[in-house]
PDB file of N, CA and C in Angstrom:
ATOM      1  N   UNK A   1     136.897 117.909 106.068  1.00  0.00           N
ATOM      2  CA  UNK A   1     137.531 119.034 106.698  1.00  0.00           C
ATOM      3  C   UNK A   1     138.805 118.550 107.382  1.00  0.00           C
ATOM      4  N   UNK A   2     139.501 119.143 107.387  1.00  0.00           N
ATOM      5  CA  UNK A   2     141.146 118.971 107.849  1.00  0.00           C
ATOM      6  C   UNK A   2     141.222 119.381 108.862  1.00  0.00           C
ATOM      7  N   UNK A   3     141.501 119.506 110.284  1.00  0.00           N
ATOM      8  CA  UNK A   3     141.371 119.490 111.545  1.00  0.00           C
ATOM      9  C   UNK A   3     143.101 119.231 112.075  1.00  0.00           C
ATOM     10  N   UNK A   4     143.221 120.931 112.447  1.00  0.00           N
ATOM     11  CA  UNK A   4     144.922 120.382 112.606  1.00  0.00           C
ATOM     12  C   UNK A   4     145.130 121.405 113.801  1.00  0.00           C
ATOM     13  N   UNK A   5     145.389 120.670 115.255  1.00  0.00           N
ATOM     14  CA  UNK A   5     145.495 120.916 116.284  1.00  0.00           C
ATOM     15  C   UNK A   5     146.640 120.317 117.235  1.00  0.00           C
ATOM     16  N   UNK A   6     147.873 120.742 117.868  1.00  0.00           N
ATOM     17  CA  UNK A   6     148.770 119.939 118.427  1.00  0.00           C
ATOM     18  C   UNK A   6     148.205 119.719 119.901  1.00  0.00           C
ATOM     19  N   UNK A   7     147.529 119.789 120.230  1.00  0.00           N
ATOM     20  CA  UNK A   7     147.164 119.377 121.542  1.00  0.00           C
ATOM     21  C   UNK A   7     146.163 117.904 121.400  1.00  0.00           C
ATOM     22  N   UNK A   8     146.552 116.837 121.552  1.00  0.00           N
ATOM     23  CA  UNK A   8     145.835 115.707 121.006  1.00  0.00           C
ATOM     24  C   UNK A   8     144.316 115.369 122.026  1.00  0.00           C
ATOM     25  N   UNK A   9     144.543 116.298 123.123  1.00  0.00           N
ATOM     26  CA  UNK A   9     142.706 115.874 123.661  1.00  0.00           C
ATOM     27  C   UNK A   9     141.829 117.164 123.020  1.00  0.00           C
ATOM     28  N   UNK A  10     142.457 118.489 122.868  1.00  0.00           N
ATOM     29  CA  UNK A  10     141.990 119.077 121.779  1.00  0.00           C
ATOM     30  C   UNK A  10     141.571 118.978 120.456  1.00  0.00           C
ATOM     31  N   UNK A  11     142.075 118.343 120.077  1.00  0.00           N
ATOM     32  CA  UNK A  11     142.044 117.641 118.592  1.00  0.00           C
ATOM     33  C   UNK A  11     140.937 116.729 118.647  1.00  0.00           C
ATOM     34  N   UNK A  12     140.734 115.973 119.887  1.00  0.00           N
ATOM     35  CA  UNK A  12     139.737 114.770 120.167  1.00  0.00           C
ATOM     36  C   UNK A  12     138.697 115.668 120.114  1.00  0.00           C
ATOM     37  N   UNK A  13     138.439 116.321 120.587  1.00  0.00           N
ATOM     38  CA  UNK A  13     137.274 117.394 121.101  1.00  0.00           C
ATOM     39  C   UNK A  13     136.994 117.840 120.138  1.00  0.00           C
ATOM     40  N   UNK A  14     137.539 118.737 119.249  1.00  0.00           N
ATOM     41  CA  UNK A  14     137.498 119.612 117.989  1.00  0.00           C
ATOM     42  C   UNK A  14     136.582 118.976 116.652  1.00  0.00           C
ATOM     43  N   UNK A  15     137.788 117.455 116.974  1.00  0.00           N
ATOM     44  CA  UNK A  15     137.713 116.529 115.173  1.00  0.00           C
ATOM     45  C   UNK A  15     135.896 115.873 116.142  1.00  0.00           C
ATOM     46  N   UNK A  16     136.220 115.551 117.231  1.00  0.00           N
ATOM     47  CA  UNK A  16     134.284 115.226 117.346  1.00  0.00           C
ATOM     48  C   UNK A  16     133.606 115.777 117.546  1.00  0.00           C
ATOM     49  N   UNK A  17     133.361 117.221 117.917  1.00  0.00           N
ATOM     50  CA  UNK A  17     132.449 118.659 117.453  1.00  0.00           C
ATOM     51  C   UNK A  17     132.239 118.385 116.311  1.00  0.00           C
ATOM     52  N   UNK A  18     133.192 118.434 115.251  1.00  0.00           N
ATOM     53  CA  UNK A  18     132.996 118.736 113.803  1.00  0.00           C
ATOM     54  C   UNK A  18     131.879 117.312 113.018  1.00  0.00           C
ATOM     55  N   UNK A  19     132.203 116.541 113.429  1.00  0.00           N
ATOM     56  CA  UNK A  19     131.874 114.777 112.986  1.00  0.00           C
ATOM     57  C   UNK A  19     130.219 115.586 113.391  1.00  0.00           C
ATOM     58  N   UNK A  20     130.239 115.627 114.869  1.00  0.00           N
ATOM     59  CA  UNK A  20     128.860 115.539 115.443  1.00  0.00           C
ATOM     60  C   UNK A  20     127.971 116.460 114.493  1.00  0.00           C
ATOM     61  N   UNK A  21     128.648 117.892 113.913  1.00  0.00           N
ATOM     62  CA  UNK A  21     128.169 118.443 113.377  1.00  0.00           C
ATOM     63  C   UNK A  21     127.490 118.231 111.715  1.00  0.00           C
ATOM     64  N   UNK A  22     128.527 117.160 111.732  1.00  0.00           N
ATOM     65  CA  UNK A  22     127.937 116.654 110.031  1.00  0.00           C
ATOM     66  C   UNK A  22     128.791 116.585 109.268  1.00  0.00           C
ATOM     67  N   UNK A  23     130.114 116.735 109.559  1.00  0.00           N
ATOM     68  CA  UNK A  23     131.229 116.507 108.499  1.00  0.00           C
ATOM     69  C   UNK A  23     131.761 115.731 108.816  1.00  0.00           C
ATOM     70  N   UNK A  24     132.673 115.422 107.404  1.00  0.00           N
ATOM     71  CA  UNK A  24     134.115 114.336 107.570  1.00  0.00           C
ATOM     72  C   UNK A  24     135.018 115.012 108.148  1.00  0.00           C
ATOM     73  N   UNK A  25     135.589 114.429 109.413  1.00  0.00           N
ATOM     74  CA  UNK A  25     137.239 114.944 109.281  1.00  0.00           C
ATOM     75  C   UNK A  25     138.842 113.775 109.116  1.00  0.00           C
ATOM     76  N   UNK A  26     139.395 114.745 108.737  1.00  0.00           N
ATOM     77  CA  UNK A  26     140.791 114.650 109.045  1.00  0.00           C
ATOM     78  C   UNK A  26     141.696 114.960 110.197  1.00  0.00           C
ATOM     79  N   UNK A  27     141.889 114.155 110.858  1.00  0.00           N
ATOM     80  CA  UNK A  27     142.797 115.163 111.948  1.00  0.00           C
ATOM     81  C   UNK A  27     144.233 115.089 111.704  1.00  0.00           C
ATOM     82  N   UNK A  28     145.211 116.414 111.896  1.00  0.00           N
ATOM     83  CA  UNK A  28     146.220 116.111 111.642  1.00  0.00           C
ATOM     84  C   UNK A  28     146.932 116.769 113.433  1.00  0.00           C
ATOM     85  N   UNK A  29     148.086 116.564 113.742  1.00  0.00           N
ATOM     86  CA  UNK A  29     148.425 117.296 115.078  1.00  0.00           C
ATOM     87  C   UNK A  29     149.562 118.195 114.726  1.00  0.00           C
ATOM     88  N   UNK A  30     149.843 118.494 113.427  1.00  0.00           N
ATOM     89  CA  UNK A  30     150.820 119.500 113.235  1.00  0.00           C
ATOM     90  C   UNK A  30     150.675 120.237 112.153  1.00  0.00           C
ATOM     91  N   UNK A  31     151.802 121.093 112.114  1.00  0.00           N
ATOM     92  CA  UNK A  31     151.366 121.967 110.176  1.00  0.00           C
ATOM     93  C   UNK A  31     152.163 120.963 109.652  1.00  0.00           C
ATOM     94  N   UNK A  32     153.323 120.088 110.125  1.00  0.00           N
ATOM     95  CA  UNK A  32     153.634 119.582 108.920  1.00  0.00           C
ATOM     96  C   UNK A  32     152.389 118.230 108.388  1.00  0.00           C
ATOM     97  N   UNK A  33     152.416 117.365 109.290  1.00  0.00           N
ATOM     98  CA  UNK A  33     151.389 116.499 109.296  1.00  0.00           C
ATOM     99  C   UNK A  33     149.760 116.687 108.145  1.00  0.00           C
ATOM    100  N   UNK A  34     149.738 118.246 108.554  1.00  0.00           N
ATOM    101  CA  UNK A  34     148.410 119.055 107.889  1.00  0.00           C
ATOM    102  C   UNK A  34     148.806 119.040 106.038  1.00  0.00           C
ATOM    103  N   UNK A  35     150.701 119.482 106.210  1.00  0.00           N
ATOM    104  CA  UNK A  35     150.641 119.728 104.830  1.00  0.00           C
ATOM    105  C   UNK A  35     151.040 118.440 104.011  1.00  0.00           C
ATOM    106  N   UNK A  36     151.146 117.070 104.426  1.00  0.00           N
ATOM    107  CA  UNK A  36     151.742 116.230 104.330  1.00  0.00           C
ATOM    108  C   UNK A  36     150.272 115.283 103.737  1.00  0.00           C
ATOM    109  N   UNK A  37     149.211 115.507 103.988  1.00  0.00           N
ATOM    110  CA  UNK A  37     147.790 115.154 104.008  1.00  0.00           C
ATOM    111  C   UNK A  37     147.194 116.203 102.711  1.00  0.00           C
ATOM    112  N   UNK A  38     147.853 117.267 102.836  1.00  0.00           N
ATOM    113  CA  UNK A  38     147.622 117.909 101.265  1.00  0.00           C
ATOM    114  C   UNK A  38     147.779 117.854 100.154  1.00  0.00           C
ATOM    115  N   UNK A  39     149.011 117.946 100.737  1.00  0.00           N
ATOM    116  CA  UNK A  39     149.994 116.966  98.906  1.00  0.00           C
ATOM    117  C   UNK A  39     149.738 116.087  98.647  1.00  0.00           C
ATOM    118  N   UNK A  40     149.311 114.367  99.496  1.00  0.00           N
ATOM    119  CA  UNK A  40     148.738 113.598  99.142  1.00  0.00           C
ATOM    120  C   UNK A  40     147.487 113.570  98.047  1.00  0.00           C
ATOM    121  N   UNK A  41     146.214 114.659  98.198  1.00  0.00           N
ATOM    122  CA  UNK A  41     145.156 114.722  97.709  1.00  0.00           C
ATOM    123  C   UNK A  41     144.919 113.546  97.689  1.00  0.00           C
ATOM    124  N   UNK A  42     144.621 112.562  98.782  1.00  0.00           N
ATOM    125  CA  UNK A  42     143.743 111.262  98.555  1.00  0.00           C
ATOM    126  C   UNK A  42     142.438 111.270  98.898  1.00  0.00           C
ATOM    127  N   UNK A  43     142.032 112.662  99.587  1.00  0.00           N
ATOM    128  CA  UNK A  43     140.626 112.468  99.878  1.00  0.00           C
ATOM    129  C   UNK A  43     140.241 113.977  99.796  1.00  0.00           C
ATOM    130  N   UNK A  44     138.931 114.124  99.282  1.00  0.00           N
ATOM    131  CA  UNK A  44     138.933 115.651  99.201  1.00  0.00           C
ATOM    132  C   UNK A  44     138.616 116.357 100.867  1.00  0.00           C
ATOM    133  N   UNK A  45     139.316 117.767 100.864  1.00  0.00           N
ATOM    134  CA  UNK A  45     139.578 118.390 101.701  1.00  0.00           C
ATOM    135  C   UNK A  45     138.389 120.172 100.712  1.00  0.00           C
ATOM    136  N   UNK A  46     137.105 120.722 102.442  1.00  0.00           N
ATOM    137  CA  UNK A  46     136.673 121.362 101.854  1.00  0.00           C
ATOM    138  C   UNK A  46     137.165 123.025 102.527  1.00  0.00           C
ATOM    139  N   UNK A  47     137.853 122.761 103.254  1.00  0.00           N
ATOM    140  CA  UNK A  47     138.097 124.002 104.866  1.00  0.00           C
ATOM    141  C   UNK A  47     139.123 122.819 105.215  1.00  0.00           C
ATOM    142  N   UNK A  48     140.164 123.542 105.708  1.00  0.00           N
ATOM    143  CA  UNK A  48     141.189 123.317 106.567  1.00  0.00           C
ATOM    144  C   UNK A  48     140.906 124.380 108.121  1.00  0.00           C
ATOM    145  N   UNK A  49     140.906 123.485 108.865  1.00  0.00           N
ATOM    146  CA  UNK A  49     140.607 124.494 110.597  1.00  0.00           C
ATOM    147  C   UNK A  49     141.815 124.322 111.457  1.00  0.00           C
ATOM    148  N   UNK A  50     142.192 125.456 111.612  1.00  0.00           N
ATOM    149  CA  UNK A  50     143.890 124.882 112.494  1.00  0.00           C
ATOM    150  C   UNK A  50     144.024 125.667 113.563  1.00  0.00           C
ATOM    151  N   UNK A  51     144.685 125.693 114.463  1.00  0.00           N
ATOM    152  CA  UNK A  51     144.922 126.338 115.807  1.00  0.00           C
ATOM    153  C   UNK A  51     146.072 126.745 115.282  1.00  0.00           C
ATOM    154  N   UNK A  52     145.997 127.924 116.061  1.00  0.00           N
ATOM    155  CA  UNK A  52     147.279 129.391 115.834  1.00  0.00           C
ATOM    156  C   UNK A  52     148.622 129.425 116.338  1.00  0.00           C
ATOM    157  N   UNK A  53     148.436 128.231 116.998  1.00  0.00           N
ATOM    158  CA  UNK A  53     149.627 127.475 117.572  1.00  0.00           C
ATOM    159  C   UNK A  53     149.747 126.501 117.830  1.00  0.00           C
ATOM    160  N   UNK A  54     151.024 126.047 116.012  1.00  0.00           N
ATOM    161  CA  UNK A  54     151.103 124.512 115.909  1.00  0.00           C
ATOM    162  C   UNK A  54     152.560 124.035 115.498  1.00  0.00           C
ATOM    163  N   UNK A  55     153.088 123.039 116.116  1.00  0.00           N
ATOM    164  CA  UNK A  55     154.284 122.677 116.249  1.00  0.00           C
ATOM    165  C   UNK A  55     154.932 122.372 114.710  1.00  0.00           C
ATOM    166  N   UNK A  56     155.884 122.480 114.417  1.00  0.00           N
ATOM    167  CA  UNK A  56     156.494 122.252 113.552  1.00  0.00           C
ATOM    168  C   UNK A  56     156.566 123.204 112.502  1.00  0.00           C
ATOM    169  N   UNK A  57     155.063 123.900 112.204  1.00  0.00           N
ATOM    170  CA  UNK A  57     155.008 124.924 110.758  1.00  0.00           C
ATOM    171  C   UNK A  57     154.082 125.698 111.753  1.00  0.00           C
ATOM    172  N   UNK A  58     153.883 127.178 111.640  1.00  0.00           N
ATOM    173  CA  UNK A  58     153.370 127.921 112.406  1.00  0.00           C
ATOM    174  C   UNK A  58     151.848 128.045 111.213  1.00  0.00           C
ATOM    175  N   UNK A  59     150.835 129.084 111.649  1.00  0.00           N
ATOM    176  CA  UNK A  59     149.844 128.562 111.486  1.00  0.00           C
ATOM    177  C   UNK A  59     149.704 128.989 110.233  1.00  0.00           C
ATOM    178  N   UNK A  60     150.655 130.370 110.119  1.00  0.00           N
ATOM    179  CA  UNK A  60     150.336 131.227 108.685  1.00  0.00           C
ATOM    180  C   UNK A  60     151.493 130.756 107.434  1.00  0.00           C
ATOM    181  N   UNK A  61     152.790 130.168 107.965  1.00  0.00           N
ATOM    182  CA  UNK A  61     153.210 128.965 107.181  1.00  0.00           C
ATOM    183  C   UNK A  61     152.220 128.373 106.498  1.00  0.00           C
ATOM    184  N   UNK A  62     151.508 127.548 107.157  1.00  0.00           N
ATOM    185  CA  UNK A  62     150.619 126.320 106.962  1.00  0.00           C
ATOM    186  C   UNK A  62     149.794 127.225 105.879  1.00  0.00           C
ATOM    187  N   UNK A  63     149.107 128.124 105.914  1.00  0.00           N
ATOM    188  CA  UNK A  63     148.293 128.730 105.788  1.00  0.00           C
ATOM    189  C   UNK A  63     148.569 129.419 104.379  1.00  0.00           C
ATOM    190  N   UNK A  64     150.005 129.583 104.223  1.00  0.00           N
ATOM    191  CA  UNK A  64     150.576 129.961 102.824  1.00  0.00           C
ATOM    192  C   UNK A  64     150.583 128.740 101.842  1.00  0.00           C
ATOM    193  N   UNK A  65     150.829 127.998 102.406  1.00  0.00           N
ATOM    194  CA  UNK A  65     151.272 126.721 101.570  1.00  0.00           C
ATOM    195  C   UNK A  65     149.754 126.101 101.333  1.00  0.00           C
ATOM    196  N   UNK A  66     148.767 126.403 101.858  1.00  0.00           N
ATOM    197  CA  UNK A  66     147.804 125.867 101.201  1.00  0.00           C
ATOM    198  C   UNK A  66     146.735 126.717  99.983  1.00  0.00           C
ATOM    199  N   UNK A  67     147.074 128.015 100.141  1.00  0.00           N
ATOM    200  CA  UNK A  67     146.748 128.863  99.526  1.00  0.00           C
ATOM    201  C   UNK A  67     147.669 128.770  97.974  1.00  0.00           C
ATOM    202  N   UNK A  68     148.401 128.733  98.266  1.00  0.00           N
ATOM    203  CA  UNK A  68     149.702 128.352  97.016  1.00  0.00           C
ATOM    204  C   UNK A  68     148.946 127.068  96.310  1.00  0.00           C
ATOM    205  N   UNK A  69     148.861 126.079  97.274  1.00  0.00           N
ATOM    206  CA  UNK A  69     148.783 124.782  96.495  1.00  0.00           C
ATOM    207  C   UNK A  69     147.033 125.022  95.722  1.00  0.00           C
ATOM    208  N   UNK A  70     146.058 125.351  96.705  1.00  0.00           N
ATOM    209  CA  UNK A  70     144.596 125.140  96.363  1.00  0.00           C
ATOM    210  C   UNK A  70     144.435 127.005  97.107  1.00  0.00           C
ATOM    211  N   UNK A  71     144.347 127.614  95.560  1.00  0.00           N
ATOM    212  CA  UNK A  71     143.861 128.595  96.125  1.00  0.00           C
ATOM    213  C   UNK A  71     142.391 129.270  96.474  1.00  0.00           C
ATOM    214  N   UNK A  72     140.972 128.586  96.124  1.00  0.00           N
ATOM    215  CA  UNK A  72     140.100 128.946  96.883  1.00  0.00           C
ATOM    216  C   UNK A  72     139.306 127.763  98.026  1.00  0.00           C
ATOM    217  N   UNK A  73     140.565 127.065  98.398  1.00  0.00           N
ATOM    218  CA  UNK A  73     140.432 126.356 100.063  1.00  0.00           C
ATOM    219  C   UNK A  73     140.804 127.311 100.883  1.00  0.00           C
ATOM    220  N   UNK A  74     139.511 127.243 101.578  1.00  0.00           N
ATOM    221  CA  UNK A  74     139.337 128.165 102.992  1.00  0.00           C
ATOM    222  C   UNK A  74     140.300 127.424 103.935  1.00  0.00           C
ATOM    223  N   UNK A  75     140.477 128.423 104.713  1.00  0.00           N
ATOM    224  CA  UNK A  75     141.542 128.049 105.940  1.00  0.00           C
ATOM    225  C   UNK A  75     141.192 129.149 106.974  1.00  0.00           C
ATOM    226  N   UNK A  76     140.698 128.418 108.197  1.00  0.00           N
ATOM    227  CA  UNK A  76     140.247 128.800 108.805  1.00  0.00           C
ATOM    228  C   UNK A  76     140.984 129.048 110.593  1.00  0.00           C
ATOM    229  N   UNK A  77     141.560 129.884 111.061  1.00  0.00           N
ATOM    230  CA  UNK A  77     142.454 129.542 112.239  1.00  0.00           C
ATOM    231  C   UNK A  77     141.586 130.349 113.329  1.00  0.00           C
ATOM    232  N   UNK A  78     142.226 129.164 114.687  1.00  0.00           N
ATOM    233  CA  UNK A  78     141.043 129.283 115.649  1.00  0.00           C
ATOM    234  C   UNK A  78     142.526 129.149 116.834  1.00  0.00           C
ATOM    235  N   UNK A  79     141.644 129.984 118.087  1.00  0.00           N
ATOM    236  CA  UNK A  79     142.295 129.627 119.397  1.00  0.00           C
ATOM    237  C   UNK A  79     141.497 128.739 120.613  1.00  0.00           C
ATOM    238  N   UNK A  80     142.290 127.950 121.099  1.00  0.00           N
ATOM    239  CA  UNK A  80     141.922 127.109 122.338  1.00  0.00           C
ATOM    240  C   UNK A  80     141.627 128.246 123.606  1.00  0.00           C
ATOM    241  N   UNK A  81     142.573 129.057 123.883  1.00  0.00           N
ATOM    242  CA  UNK A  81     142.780 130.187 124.979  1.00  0.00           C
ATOM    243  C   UNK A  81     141.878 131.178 124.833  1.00  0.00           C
ATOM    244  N   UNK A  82     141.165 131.320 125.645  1.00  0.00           N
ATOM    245  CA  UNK A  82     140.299 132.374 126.505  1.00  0.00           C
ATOM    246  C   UNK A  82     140.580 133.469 126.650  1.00  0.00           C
TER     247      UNK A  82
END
């Protein structure tokens, strides 16, 4: 799972929720970073999880470009804020 959050103690928190839960992750801290880890395809990716506000590529950017590239990878966007 791809784990792409710009807040890096968020990201800590998030990418080890997910681990604890039973998956692999990836963490990335940006959309570009996120899409930069895509194009690669060096490791399979099953869900991408990203926060709705992320530096560099916004979330639905991100969110196009992975749909384009792999279109039945889920992408999943989440908020930190209450």
């Amino acid at each position: 799972m791809l784990v792409v959050e710009g807040d890096p103690l968020v990201l800590e928190v998030v990418a080890r929720l997910v681990r604890e839960g039973g998956y692999d992750t990836i963490p990335a801290r940006d959309g570009r970073e996120a899409w930069s880890i895509l194009q690669q395809g060096t490791r399979p990716i099953d869900l991408v999880l990203a926060d709705v506000v992320l530096p560099h590529m916004s979330d639905t950017e991100l969110a196009a470009h992975v749909v384009a590239r792999q279109p039945g990878l889920p992408v999943v966007l989440m908020s930190a804020y209450s």
